[in-house]
C-alpha atoms as a PDB file:
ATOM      1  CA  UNK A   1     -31.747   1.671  -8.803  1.00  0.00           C
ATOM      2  CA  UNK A   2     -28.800   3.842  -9.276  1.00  0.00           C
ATOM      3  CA  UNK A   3     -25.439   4.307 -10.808  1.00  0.00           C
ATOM      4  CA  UNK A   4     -23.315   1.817  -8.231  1.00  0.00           C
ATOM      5  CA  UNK A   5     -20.692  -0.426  -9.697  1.00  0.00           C
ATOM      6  CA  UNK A   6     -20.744  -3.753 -10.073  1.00  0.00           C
ATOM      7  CA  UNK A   7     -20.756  -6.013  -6.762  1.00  0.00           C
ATOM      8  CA  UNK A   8     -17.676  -7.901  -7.762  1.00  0.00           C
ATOM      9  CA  UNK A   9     -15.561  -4.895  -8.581  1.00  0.00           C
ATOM     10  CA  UNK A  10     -16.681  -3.075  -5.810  1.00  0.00           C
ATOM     11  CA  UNK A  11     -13.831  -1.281  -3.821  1.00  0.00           C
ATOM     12  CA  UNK A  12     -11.471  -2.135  -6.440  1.00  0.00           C
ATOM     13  CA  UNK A  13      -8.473  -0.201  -7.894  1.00  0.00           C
ATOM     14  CA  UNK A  14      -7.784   0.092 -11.273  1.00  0.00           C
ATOM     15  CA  UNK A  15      -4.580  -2.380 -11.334  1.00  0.00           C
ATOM     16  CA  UNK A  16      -7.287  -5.292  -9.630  1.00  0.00           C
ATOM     17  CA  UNK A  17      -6.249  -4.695  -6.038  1.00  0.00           C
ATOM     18  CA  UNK A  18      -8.012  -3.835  -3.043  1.00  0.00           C
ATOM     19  CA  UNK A  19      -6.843  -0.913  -1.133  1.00  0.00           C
ATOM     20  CA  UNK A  20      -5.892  -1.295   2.524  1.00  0.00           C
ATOM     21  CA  UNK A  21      -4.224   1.590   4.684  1.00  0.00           C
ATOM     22  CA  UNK A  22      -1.067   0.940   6.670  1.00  0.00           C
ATOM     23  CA  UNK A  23       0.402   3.076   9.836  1.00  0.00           C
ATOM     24  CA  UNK A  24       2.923   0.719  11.405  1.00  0.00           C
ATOM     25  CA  UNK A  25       5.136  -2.101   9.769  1.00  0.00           C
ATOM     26  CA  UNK A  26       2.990  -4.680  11.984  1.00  0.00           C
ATOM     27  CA  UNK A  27       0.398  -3.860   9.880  1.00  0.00           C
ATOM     28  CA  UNK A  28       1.714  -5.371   7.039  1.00  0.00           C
ATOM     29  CA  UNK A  29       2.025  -9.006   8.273  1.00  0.00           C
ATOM     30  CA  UNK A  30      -1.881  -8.854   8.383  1.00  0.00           C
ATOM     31  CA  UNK A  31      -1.675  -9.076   4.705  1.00  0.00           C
ATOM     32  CA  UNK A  32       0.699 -12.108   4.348  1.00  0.00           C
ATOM     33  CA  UNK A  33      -1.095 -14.422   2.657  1.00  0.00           C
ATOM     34  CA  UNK A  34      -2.934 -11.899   0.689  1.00  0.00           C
ATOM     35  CA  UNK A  35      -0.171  -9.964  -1.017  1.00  0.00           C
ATOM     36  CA  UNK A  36      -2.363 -10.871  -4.652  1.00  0.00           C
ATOM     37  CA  UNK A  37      -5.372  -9.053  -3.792  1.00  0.00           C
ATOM     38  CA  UNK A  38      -4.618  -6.093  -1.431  1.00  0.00           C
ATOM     39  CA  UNK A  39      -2.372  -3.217  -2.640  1.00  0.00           C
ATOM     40  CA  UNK A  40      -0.961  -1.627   0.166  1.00  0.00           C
ATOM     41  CA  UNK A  41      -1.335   2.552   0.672  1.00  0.00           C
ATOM     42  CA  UNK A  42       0.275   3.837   3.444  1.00  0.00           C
ATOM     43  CA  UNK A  43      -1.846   6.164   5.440  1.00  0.00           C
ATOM     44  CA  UNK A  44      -0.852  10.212   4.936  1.00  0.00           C
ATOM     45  CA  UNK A  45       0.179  10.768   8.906  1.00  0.00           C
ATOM     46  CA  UNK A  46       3.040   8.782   8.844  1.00  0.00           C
ATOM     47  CA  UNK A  47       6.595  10.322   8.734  1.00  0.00           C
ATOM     48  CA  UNK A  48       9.711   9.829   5.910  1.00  0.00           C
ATOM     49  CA  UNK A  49      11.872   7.154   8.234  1.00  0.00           C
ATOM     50  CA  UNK A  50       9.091   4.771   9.002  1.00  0.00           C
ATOM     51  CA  UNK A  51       7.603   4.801   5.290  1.00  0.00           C
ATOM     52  CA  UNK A  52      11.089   3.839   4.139  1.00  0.00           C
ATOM     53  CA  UNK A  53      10.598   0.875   6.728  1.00  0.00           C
ATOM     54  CA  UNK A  54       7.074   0.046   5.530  1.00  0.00           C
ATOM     55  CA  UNK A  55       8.270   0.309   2.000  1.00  0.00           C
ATOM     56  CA  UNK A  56      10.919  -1.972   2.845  1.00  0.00           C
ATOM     57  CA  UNK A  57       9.112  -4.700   4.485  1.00  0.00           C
ATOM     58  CA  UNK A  58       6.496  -4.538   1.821  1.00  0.00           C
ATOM     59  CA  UNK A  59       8.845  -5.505  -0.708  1.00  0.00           C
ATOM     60  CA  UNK A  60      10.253  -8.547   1.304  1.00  0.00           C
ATOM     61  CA  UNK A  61       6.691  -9.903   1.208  1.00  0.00           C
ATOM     62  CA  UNK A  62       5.961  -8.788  -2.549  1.00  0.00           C
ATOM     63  CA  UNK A  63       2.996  -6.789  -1.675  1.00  0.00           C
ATOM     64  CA  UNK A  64       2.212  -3.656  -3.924  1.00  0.00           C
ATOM     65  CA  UNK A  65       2.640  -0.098  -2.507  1.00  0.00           C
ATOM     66  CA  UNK A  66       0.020   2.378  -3.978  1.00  0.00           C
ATOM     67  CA  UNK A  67       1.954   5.816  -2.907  1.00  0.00           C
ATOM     68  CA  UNK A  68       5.607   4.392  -2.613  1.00  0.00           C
ATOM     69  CA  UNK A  69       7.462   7.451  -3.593  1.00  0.00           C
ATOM     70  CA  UNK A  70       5.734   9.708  -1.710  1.00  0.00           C
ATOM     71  CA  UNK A  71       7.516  12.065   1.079  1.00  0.00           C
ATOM     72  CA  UNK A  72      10.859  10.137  -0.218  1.00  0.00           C
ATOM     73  CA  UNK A  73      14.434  11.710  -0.024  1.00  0.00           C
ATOM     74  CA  UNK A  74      16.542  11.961  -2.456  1.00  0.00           C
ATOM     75  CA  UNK A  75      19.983  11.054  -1.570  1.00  0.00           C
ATOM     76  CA  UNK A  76      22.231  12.633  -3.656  1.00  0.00           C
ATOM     77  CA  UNK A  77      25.446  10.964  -5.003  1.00  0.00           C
ATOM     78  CA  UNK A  78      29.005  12.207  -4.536  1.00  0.00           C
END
């Protein structure tokens, strides 16, 4: 009795994924096979350089990155 959600969309984001936190780029390979049902967020102690790695690796194996933009630089053009 309660107000729980439903046992199959339990844990799930809004866009279908499930969320899984990230702190090195060898995390990522965990989720090889699984890039259609885990959304990757990286976690909020990691620096600027190695999120632009993460993000980076991410794309080359299609996997979804929750908080993509955040702490990002913006290079500005000359």
């Amino acid at each position: 009795i309660g107000y729980g959600s439903d046992k199959k969309t339990r844990y799930r984001l809004r866009n279908g994924f499930y969320k899984f936190v990230v702190q090195s780029v060898g995390d990522l390979e965990m989720l090889l096979m699984h890039n259609e049902k885990y959304a990757v967020e990286i976690a909020h102690n990691v620096g600027a350089k190695k999120r632009k790695m993460i993000v980076e690796r991410a794309d080359q194996l299609r996997l979804h990155v929750t908080n993509r933009f955040a702490r990002l630089r913006t290079e500005e053009n000359d």
